[in-house]
Protein backbone atom coordinates (compact mmCIF):
# COMPACT_ATOMS: atom_id res chain seq x y z
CA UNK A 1 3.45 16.09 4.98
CA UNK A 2 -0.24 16.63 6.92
CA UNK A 3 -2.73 14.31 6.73
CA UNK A 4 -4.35 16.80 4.18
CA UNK A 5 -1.50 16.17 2.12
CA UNK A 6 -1.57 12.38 2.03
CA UNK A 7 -5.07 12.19 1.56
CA UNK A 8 -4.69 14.16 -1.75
CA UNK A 9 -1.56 12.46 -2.93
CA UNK A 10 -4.61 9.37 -1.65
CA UNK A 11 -7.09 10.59 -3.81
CA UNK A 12 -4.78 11.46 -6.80
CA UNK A 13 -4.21 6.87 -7.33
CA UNK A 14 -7.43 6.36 -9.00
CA UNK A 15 -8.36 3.62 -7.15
CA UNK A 16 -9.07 6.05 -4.36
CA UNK A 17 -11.04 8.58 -5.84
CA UNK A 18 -13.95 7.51 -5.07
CA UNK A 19 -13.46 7.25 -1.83
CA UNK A 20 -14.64 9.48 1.35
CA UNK A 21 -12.36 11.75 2.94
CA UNK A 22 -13.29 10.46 6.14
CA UNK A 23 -12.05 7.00 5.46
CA UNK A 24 -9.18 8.30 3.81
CA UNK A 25 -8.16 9.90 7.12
CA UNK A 26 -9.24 6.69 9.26
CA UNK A 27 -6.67 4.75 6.76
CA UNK A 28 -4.01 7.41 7.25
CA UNK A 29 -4.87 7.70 10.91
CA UNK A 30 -4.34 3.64 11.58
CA UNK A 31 -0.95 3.75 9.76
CA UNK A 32 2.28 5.31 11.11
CA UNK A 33 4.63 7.11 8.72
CA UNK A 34 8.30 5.66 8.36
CA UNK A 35 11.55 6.85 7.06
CA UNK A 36 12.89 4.05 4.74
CA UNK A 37 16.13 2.91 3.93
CA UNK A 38 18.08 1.57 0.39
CA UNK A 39 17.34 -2.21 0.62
CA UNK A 40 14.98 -2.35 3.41
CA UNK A 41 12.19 -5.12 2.96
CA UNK A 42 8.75 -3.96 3.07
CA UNK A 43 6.99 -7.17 1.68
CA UNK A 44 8.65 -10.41 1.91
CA UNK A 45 7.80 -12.79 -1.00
CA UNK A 46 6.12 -16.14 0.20
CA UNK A 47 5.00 -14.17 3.94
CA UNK A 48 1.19 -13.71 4.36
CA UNK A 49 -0.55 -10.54 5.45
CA UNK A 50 1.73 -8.20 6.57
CA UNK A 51 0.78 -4.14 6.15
CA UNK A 52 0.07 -2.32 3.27
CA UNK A 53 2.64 0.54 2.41
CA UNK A 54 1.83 3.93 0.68
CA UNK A 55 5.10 5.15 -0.92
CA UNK A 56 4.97 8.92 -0.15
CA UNK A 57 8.79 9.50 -1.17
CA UNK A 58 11.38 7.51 -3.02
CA UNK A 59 11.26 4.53 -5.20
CA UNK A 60 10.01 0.86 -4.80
CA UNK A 61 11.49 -2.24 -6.35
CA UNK A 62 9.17 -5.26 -6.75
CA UNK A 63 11.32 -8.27 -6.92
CA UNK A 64 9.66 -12.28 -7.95
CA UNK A 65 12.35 -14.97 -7.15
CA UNK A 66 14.89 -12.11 -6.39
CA UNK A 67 14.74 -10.44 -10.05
CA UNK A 68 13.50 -7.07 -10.47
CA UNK A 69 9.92 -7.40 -12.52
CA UNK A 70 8.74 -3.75 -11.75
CA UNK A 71 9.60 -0.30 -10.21
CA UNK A 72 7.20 2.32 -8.31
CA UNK A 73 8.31 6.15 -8.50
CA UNK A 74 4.99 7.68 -8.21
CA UNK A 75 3.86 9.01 -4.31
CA UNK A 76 0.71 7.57 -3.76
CA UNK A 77 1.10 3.88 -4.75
CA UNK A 78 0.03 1.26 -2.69
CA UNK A 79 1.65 -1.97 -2.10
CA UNK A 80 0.76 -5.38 -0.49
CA UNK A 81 -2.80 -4.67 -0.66
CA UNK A 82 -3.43 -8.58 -1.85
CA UNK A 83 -2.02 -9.89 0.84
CA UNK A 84 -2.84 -7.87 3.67
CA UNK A 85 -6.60 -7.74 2.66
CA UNK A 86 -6.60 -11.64 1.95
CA UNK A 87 -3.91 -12.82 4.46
CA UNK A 88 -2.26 -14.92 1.53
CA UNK A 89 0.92 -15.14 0.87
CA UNK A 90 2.87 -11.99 -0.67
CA UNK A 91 3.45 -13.09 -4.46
CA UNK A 92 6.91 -10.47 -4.66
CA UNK A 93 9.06 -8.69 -2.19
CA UNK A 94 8.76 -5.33 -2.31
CA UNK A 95 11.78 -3.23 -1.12
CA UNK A 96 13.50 0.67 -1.42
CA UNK A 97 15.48 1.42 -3.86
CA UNK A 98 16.59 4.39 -2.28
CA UNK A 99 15.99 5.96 0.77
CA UNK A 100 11.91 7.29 1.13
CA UNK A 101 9.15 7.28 3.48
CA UNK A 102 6.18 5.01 3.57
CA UNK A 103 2.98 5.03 5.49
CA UNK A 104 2.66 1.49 6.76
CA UNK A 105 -0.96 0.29 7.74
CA UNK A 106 -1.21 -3.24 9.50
CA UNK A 107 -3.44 -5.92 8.06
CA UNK A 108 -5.74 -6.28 11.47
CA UNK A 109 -6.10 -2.08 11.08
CA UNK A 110 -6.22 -2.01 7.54
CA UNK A 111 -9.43 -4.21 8.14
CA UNK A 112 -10.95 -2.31 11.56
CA UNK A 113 -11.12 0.64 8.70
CA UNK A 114 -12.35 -0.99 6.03
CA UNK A 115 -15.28 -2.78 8.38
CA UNK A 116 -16.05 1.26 9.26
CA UNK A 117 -15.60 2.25 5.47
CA UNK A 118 -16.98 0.25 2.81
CA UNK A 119 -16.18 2.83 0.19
CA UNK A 120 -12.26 1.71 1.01
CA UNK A 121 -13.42 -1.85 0.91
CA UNK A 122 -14.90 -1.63 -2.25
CA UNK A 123 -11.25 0.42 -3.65
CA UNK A 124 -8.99 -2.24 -2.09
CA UNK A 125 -10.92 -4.88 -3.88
CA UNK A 126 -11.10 -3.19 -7.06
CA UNK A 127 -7.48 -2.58 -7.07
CA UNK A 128 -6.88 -6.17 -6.05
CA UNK A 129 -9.00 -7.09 -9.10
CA UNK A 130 -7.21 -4.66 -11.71
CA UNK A 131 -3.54 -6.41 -10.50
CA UNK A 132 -4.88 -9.64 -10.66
CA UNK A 133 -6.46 -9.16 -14.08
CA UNK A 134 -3.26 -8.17 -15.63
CA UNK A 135 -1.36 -11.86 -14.23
């Protein structure tokens, strides 16, 4: 997938669509693209600010206290965006279900682009508020 691609399958979450296509590409740009395993860990409950993690292939499985509360199909979703933008604690573990890819963005880059982009900013915090309003 190019980095035209990803920025589509980007703009197509709607917390993104408002969002430049420059700082789109810085955000893809500061990640790097992984191959993911069944089972692998992405989030860890209870760890602070780790990465965020764009599922571009597979399936996610959010677990609280190991129990499954929710799964992610859909290319485009973002994960860990609470805790990498806040540095708090991760409030589920996050892990494949299968095996996919995932664009992984660290917490200190995730915040050299938003700092350059305040269009992302402003997504990353409305997404942030539209999970936490639904707790």
């Amino acid at each position: 997938m190019t980095e035209t691609e990803l920025t589509t399958l980007l703009r197509e979450n709607a917390d993104f669509s408002r969002v430049s296509d420059a700082a789109l590409a810085a955000l893809i740009q500061s990640g790097e693209r992984r191959a993911t395993d069944t089972g692998e860990e992405l989030i860890r409950q209870g760890e602070s600010g780790q990465r965020i993690w764009v599922l571009i292939a597979g399936e996610l499985e959010a677990l609280v206290d190991d129990e499954i509360v929710n799964r992610l199909a859909t290319a485009g979703e973002v994960v860990g965006q609470i805790s990498a933008v806040s540095f708090t604690p991760a409030t589920a573990t996050v892990r494949m279900a299968g095996p996919g890819e995932c664009l992984a963005v660290s917490h200190g880059a995730l915040h050299a682009v938003m700092e350059k982009h305040p269009d992302l900013a402003e997504a990353f915090l409305r997404s942030m508020a539209k999970y936490l309003g639904r707790r």
